[in-house]
Protein backbone atom coordinates (compact mmCIF):
# COMPACT_ATOMS: atom_id res chain seq x y z
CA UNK A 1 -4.35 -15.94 0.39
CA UNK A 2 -3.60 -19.64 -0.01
CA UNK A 3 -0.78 -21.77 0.07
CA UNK A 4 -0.28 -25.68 -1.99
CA UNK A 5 2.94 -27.21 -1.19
CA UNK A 6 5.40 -27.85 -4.20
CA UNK A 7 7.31 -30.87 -3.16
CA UNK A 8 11.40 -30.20 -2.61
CA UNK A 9 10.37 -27.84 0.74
CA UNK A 10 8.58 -25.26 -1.16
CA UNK A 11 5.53 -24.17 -2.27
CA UNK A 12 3.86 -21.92 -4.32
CA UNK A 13 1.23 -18.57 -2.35
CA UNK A 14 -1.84 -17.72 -4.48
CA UNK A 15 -3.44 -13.75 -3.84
CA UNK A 16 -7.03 -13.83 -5.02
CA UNK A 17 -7.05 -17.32 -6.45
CA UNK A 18 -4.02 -16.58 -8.96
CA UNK A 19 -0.75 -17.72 -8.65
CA UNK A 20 2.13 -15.27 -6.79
CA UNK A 21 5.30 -16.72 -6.16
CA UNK A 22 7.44 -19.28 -4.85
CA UNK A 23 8.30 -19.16 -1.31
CA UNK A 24 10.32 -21.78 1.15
CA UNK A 25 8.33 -24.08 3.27
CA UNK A 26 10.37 -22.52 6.31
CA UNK A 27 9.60 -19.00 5.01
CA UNK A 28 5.58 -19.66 4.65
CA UNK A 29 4.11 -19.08 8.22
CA UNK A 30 6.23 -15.70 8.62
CA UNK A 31 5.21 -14.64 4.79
CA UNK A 32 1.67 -15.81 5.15
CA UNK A 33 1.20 -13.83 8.81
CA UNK A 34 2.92 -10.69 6.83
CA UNK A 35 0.28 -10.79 4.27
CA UNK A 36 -2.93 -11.25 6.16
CA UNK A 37 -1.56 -8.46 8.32
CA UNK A 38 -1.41 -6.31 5.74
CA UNK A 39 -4.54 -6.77 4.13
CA UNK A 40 -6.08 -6.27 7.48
CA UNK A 41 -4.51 -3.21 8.11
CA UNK A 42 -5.62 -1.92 4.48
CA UNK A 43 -9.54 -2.98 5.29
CA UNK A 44 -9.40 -1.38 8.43
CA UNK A 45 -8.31 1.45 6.83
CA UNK A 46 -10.68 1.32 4.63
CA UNK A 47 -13.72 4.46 4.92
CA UNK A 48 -16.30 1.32 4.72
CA UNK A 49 -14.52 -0.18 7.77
CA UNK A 50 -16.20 2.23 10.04
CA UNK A 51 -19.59 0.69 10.22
């Protein structure tokens, strides 16, 4: 997950090195939090996890 900013108080989120999707500089932390959360909870859950 990565983040550049895009000037005019926005920037654009990359997943796996690609491009996403615009997002709000003021939305970013909240979005960015939501994401890594999620991908944690789908590692954990994971069967490999385990070990």
């Amino acid at each position: 997950i990565g983040f550049t900013g895009g000037g005019a108080g926005s920037g654009m989120v990359y997943l796996a090195g690609k491009q996403s999707h615009k997002m709000t500089n003021a939305e970013m932390i909240d979005h960015i939090v939501q994401l890594v959360e999620e991908r944690a909870a789908t590692l954990e859950a994971a069967p490999d996890a385990a070990e």
